[in-house]
Protein backbone atom coordinates (compact mmCIF):
# COMPACT_ATOMS: atom_id res chain seq x y z
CA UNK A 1 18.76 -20.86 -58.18
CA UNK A 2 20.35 -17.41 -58.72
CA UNK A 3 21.11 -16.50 -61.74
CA UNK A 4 22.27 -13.06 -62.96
CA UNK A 5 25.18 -11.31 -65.31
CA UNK A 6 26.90 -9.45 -62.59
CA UNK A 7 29.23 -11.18 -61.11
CA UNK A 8 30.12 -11.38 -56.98
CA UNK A 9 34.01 -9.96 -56.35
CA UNK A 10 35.84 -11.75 -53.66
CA UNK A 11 39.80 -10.78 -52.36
CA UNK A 12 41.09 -13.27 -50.02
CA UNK A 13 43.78 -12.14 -47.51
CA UNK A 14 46.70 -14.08 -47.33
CA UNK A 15 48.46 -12.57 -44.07
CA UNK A 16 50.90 -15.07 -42.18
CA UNK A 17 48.81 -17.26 -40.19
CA UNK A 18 45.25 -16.37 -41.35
CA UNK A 19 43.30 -13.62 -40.19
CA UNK A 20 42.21 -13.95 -36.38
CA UNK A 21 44.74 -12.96 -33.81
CA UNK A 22 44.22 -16.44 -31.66
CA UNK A 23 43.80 -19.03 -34.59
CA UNK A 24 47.38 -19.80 -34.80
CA UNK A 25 46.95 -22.70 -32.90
CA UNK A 26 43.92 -24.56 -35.24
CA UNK A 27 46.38 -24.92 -38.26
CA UNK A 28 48.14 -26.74 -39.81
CA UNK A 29 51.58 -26.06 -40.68
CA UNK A 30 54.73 -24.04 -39.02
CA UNK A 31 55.65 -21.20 -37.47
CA UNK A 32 58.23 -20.87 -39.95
CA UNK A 33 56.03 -20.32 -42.59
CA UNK A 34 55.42 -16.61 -42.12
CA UNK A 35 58.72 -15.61 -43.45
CA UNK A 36 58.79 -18.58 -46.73
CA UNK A 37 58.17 -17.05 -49.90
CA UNK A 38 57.08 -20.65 -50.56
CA UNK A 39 54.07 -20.70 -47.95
CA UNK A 40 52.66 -17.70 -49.87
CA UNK A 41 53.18 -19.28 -53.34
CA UNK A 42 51.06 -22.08 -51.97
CA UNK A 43 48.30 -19.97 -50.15
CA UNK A 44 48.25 -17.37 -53.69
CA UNK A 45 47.81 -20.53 -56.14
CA UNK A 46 44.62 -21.88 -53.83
CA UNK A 47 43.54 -18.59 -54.08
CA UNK A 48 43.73 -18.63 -58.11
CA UNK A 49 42.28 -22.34 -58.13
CA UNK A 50 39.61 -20.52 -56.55
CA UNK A 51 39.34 -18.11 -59.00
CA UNK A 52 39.72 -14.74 -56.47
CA UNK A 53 39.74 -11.74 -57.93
CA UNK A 54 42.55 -10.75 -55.87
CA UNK A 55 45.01 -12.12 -53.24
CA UNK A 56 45.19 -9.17 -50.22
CA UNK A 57 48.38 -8.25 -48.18
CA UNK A 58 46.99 -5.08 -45.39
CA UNK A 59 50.37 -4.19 -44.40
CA UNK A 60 51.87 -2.32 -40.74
CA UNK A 61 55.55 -1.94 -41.54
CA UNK A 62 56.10 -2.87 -37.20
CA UNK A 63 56.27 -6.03 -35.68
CA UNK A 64 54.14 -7.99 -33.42
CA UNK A 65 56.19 -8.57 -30.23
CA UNK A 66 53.37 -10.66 -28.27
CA UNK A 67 54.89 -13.96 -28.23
CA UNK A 68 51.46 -15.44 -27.22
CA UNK A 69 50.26 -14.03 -30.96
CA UNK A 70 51.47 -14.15 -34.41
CA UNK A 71 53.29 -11.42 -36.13
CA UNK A 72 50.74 -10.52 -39.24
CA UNK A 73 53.09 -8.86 -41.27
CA UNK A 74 56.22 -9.69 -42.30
CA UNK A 75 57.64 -9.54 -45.80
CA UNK A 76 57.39 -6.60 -47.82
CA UNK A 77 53.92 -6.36 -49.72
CA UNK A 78 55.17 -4.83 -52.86
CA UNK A 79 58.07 -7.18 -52.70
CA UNK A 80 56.22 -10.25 -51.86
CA UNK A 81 53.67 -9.58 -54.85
CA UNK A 82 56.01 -9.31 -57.69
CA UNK A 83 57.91 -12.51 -56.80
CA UNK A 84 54.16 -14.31 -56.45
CA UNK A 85 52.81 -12.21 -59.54
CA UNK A 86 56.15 -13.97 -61.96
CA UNK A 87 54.46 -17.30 -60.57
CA UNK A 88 50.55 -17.08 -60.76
CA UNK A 89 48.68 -15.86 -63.04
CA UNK A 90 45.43 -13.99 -63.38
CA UNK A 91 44.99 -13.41 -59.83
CA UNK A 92 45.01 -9.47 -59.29
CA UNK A 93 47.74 -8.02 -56.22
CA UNK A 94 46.42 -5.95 -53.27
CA UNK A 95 49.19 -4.64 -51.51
CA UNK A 96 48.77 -1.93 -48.92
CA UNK A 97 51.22 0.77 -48.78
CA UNK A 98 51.53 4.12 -46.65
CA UNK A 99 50.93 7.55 -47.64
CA UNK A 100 52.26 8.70 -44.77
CA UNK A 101 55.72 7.15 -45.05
CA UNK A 102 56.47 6.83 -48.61
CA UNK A 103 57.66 9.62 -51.16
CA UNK A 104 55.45 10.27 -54.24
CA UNK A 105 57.69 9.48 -57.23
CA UNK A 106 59.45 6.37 -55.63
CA UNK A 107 55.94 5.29 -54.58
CA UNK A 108 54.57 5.98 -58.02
CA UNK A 109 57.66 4.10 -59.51
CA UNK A 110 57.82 1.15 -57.53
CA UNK A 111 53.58 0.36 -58.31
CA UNK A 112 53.75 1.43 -62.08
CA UNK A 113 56.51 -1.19 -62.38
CA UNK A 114 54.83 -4.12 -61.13
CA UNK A 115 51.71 -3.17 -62.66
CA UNK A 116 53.39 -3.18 -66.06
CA UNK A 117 55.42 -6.44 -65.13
CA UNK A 118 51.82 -7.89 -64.16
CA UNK A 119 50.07 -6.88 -67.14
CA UNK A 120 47.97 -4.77 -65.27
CA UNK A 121 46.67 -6.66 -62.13
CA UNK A 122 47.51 -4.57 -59.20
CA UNK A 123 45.69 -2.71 -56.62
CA UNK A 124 47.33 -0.50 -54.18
CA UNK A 125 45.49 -0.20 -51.15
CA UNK A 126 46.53 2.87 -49.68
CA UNK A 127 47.00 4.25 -45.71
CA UNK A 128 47.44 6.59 -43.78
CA UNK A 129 48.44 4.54 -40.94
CA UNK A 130 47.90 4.83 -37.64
CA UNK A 131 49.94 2.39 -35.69
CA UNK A 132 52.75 4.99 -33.16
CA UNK A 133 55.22 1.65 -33.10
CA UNK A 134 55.17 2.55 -37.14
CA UNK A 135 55.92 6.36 -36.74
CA UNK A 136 58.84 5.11 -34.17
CA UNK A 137 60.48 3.08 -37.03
CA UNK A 138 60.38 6.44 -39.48
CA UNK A 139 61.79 8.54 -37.15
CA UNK A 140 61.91 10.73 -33.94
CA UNK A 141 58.60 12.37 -34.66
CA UNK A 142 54.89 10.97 -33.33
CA UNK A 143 52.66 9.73 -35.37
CA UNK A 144 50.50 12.93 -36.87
CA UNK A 145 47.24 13.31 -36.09
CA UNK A 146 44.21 12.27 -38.38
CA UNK A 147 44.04 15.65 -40.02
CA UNK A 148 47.56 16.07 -40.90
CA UNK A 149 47.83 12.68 -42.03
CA UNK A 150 44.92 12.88 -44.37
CA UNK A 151 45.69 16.21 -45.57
CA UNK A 152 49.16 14.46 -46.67
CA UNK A 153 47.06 11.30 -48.18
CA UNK A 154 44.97 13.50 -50.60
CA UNK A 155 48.11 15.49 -51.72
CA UNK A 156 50.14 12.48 -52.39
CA UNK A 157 47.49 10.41 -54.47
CA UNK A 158 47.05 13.62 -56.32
CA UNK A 159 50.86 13.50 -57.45
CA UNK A 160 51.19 9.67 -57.38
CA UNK A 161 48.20 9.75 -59.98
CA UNK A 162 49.89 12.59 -62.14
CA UNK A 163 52.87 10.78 -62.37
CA UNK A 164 51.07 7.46 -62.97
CA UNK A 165 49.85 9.28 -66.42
CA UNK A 166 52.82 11.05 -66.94
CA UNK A 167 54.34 9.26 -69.85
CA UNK A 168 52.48 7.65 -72.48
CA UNK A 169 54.14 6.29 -75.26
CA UNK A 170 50.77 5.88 -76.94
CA UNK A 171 51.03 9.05 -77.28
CA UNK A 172 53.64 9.73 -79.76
CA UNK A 173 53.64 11.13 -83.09
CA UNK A 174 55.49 9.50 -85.54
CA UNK A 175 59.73 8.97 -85.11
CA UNK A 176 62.83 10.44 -86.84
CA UNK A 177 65.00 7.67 -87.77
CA UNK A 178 67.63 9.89 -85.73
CA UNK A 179 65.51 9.85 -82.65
CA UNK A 180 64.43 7.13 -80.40
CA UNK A 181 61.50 8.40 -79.04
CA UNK A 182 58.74 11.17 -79.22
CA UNK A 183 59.51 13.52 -75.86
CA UNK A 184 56.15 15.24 -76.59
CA UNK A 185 54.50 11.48 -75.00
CA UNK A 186 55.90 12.75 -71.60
CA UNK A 187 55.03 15.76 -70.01
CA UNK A 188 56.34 17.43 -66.24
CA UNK A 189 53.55 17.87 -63.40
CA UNK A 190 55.18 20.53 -62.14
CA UNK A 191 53.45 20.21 -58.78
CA UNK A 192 54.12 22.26 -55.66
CA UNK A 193 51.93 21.66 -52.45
CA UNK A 194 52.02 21.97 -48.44
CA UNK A 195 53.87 18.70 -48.56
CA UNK A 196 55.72 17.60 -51.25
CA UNK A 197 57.90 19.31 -54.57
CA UNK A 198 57.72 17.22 -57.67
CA UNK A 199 58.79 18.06 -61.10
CA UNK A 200 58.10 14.75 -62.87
CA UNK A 201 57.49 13.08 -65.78
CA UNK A 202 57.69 9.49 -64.07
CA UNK A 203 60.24 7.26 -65.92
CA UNK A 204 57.90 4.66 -66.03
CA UNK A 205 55.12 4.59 -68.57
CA UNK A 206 51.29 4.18 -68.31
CA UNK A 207 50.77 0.41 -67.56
CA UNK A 208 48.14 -1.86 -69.56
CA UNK A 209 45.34 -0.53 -67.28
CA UNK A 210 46.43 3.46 -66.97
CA UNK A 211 47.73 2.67 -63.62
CA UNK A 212 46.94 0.35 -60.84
CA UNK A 213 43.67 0.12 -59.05
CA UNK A 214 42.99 2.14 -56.28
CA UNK A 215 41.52 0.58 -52.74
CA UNK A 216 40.82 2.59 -49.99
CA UNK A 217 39.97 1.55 -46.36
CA UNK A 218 39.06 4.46 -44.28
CA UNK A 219 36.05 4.52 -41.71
CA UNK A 220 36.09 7.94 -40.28
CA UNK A 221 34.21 11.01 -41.57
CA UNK A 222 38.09 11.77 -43.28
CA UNK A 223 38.32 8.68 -44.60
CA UNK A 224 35.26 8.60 -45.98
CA UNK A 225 35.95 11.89 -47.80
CA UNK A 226 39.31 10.47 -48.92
CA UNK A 227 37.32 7.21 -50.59
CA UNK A 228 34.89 9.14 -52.04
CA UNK A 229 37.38 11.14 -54.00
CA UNK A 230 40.10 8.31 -55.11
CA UNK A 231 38.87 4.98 -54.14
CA UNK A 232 37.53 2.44 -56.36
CA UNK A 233 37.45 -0.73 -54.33
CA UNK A 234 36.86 0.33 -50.82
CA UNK A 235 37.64 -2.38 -48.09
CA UNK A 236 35.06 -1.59 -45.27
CA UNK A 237 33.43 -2.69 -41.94
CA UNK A 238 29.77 -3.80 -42.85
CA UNK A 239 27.88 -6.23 -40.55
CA UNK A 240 24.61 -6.08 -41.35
CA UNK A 241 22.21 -4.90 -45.15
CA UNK A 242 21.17 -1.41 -43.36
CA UNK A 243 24.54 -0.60 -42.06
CA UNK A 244 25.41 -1.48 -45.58
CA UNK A 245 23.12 0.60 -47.02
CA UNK A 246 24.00 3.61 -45.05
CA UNK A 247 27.35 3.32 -45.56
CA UNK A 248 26.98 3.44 -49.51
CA UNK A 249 24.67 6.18 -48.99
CA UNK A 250 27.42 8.13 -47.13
CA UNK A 251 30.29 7.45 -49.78
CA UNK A 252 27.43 7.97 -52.99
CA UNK A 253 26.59 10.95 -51.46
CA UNK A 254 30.31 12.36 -51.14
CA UNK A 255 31.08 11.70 -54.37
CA UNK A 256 28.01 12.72 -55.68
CA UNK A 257 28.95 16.52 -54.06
CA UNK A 258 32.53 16.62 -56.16
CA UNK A 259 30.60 15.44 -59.37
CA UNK A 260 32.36 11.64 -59.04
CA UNK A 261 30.11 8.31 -60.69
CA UNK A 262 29.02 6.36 -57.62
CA UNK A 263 28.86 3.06 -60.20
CA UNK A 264 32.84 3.34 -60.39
CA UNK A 265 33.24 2.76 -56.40
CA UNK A 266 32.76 -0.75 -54.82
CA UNK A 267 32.51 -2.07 -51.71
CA UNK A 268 34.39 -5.21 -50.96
CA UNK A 269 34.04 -5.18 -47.20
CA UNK A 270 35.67 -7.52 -44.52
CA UNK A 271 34.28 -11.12 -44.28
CA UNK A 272 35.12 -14.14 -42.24
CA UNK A 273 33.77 -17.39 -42.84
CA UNK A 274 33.62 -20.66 -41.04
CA UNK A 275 32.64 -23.33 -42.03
CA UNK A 276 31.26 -26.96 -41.21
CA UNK A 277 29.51 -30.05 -41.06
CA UNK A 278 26.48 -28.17 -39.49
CA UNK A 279 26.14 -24.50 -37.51
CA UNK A 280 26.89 -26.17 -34.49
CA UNK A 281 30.17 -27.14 -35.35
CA UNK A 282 30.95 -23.49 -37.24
CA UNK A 283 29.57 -22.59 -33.68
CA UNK A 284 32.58 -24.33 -31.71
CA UNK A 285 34.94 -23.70 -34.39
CA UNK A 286 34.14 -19.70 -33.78
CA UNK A 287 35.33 -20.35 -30.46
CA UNK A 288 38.38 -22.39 -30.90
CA UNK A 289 39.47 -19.94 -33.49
CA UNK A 290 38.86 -17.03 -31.39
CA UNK A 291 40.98 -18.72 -28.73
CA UNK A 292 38.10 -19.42 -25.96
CA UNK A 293 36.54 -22.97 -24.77
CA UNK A 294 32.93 -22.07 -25.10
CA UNK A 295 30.13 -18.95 -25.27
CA UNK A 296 30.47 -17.85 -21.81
CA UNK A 297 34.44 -17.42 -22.44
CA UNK A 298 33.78 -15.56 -26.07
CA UNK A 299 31.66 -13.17 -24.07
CA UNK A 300 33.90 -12.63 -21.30
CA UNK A 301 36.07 -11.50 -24.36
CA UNK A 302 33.83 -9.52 -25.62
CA UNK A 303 33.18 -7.44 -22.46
CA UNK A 304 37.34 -7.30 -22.07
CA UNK A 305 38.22 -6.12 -25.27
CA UNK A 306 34.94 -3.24 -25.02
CA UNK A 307 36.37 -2.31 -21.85
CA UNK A 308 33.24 -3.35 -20.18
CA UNK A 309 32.94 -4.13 -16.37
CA UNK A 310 32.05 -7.83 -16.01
CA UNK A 311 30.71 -7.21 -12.74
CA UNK A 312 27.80 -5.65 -14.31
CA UNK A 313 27.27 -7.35 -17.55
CA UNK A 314 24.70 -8.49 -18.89
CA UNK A 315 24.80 -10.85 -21.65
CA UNK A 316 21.28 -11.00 -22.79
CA UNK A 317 20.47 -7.27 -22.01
CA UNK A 318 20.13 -5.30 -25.23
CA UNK A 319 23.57 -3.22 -26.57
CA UNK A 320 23.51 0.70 -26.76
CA UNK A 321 25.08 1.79 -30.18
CA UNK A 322 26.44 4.47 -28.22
CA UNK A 323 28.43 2.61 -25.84
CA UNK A 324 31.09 1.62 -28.55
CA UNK A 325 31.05 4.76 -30.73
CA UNK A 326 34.86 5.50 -31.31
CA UNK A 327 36.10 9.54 -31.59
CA UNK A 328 36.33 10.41 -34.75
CA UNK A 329 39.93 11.95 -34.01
CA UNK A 330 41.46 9.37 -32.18
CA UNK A 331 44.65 8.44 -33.46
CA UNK A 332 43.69 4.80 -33.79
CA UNK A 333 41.54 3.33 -36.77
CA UNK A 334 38.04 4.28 -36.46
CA UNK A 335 36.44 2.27 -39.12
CA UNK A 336 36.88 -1.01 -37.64
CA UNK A 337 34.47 -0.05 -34.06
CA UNK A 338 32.17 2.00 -36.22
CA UNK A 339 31.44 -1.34 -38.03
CA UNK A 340 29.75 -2.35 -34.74
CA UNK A 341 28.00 0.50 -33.74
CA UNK A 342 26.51 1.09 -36.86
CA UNK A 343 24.99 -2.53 -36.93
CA UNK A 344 23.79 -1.54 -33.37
CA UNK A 345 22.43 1.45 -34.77
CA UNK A 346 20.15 -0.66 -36.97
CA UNK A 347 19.30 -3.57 -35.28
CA UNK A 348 18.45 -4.32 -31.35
CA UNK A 349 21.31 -6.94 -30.59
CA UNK A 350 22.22 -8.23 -27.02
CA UNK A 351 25.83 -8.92 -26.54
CA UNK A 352 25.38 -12.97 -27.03
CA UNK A 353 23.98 -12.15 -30.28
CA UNK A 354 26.60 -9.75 -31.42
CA UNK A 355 29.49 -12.13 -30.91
CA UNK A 356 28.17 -14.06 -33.66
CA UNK A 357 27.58 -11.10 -36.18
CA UNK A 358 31.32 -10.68 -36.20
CA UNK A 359 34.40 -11.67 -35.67
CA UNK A 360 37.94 -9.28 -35.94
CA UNK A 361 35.36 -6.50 -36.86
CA UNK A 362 34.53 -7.86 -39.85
CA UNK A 363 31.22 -9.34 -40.65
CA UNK A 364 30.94 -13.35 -39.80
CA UNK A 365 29.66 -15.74 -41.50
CA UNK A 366 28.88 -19.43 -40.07
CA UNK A 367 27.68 -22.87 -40.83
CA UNK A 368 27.48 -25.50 -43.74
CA UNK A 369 28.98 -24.50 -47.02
CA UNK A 370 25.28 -23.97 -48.34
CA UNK A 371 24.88 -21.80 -45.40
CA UNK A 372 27.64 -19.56 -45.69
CA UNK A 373 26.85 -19.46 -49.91
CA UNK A 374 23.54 -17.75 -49.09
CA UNK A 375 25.13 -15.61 -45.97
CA UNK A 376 28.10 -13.81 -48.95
CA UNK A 377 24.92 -14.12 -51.73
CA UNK A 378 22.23 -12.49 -49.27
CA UNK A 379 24.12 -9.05 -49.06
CA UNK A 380 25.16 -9.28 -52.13
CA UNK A 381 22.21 -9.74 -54.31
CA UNK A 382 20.37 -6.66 -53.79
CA UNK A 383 23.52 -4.64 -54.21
CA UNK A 384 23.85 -3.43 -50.73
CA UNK A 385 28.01 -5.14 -51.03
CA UNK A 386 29.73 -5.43 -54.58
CA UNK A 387 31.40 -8.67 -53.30
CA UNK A 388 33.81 -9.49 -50.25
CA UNK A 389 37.24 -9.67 -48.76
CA UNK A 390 37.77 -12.41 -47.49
CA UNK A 391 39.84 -12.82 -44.35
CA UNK A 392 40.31 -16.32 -43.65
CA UNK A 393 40.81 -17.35 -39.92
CA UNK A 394 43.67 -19.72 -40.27
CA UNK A 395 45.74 -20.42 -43.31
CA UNK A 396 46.33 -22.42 -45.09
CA UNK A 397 43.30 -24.42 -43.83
CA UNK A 398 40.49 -21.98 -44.22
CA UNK A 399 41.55 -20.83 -47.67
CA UNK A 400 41.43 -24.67 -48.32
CA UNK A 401 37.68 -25.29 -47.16
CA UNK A 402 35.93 -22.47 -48.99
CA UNK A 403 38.09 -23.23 -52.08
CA UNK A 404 36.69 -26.68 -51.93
CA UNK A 405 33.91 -26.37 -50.13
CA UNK A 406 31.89 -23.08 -50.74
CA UNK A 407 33.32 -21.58 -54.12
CA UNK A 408 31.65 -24.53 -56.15
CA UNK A 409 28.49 -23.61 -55.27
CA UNK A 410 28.46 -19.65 -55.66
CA UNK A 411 29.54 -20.73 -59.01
CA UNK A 412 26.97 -23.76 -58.97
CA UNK A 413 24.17 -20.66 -58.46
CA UNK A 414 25.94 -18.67 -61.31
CA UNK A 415 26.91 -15.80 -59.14
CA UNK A 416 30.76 -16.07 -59.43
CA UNK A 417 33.24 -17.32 -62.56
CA UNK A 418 34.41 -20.48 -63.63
CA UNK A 419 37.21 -18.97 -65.46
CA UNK A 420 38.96 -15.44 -65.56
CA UNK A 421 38.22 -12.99 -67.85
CA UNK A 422 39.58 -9.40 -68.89
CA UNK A 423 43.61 -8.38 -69.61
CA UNK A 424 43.22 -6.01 -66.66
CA UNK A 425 41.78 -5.90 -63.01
CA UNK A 426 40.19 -2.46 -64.38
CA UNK A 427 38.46 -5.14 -66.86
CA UNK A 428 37.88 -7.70 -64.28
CA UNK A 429 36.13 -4.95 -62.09
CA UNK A 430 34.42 -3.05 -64.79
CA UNK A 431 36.12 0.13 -63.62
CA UNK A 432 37.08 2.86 -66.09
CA UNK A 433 40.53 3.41 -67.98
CA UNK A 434 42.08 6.89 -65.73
CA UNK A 435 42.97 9.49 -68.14
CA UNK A 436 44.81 12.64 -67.37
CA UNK A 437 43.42 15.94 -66.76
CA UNK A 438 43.22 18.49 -69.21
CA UNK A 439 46.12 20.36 -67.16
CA UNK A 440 48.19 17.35 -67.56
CA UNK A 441 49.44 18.62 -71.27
CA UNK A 442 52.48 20.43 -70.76
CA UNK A 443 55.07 18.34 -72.63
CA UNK A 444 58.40 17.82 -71.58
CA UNK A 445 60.87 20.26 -73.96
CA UNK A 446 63.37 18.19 -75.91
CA UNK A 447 66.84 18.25 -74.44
């Protein structure tokens, strides 16, 4: 029996349907239920009987047009949160939100507010997106490429993060009965960049936790760079304990170099989980769920969606890391196919062995709820992951099974709560309390 005093993190992501593109038909349920504020009340209180750390929206402000798929996003994150967050309580609030097509101080605004109306339990996970059909709703002008859009990333967390500290009212001295309130608590950023002009102070004060938790998903040598200077929960691709390894190495390393803690980042990678009666039912539920009849179908799909001539493959002949390794400036998300080859890189894998390592990128679990208990402990335990996102195939059904099924005995093996504890995520997390820079002093003159 494990037993220990730090405790496993798990997200679950509550997207429309569930997680897996083809699933949609394994659930239970209506199609109507992606756009009922209702549905997600449901999925978000499972989710806190559970005892999640956090309920996870990822976010592409486009829709799905594929009629033989689900659209997996469709109300507003930010939106959807606060009406979820005046309903359930505890649970922390991931929403994902776009650096690339939001403004600073309504951005800043916006997440201060519900993190104050929370009482401190959000997390913005922030993007720089790289989805075209999103540019085309912003606008005339392509999507930028990775450099300009990370370039804009790191200079808009820099002011959103200023303005998040802005105004304290801790701060104040003590009040004139002829005044109602100390101006010297506020103070202007004064910030101008390559991209944006802010004056500030925000008009929203410090929340209960500084300011909302910062989660960061980038896979490419950018995005990497990016995380290791502003994330604290970073939501990665790892399949596999040296690919995990490496991967921390790389981030520990980065933000080692600007003179950042490593122990205040965490990785809460991707994770999938099915589960059964016994493997060989998690075996045909992998299929159904990916939307094949058997093995030789899922690696038919496999081959497909690698863009890999079926005429000449080989199922059983070992996989070449190098085969699948993205470009590091394609517009298109790198971190997701650099999951795979790095587990390649590590391990000696055919391709009928790979299609059971993962499943939508993300590392897969499978089996009996014991089974899948020491799969999210293994990784885990020797501190290769900090804890997991989970990504549910279907919903509500999925969320439903390891709720019942598997979160009893993490807890059983003392690796994960009973109860909440902590005011804050920050708390919850045992992440620091931001304060501002020394620079940050200027006070705002009194009118």
């Amino acid at each position: 029996m494990t037993r220990t005093d730090r405790q496993l993190n798990l997200n679950i992501g509550i997207n429309t349907t569930g997680y897996l593109f083809n699933a949609w038909r394994e659930r239970s349920g209506t199609r109507h239920d992606i756009i009922d504020p209702e549905y997600y009340l449901r999925l978000a209180r499972l989710a806190h009987r559970g005892r999640f750390d956090a309920v996870f929206l990822s976010d592409h402000p486009a829709l799905i047009t594929d009629p033989t798929t689900r659209p997996f996003h469709t109300l507003d994150p930010l939106i959807l949160l606060t009406y979820l967050a005046a309903q359930v309580p505890d649970i922390g609030l991931v929403a994902t939100l776009s650096s690339t097509y939001n403004s600073p101080y309504n951005f800043a605004r916006r997440t201060q507010s519900l993190d104050i109306t929370s009482g401190g339990r959000l997390i913005v996970n922030i993007v720089s997106s790289f989805n075209p059909n999103v540019a085309a709703n912003f606008g005339a002008d392509p999507l930028p490429p990775r450099e300009v859009r990370y370039a804009r990333a790191e200079e808009f967390l820099d002011v959103v993060k200023q303005l998040w500290l802005s105004w304290d009212p801790a701060r104040e001295g003590e009040v004139p009965s002829d005044r109602f309130w100390d101006p010297s608590s506020a103070h202007t950023i004064d910030h101008r960049g390559e991209h944006f002009s802010v004056r500030g102070p925000l008009n929203v004060p410090v929340s209960p936790q500084g300011y909302p938790v910062i989660a960061q998903a980038g896979g490419s040598d950018r995005g990497l760079d990016f995380a290791a200077r502003h994330g604290e929960i970073i939501y990665c691709n790892i399949l596999s304990r040296p690919a995990g390894q490496a991967f921390r190495k790389k981030l520990t390393d980065r933000a080692a170099r600007i003179g950042r803690d490593p122990s205040t980042i965490l990785l809460v990678p991707g994770l999938v989980p099915i589960v059964a009666e016994s493997r060989e039912a998690a075996l045909r539920r992998h299929e159904a769920v990916q939307g094949v009849a058997n093995e030789d179908e899922l690696l038919a799909q496999f081959a497909h969606e690698n863009g890999i001539d079926p005429a000449g493959f080989d199922p059983d002949a070992p996989l070449d890391a190098e085969r699948f390794r993205p470009d590091q400036n394609r517009i298109l998300a790198v971190g997701f196919t650099q999951g795979l080859v790095d587990l390649l890189t590590h391990e000696t894998l055919t391709a009928r062995q790979a299609v059971r390592r993962s499943a939508g990128n993300h590392r897969l679990v499978l089996g009996t709820p014991e089974e899948v208990a020491d799969q999210i402990i293994d990784l885990w335990a020797d501190g290769t992951v900090d804890g997991y996102t989970i990504q549910p195939p279907t919903a509500p059904d999925d969320i439903e099974i390891f709720v019942e099924k598997v979160i009893p005995i993490l807890q059983d093996r003392g690796v994960f709560r009973r109860d909440y504890a902590g005011d804050t995520l920050r708390q919850r997390y045992g992440l620091p309390y931001p304060v501002p820079a020394p620079e940050q002093a200027v006070k705002v003159p009194a009118e």
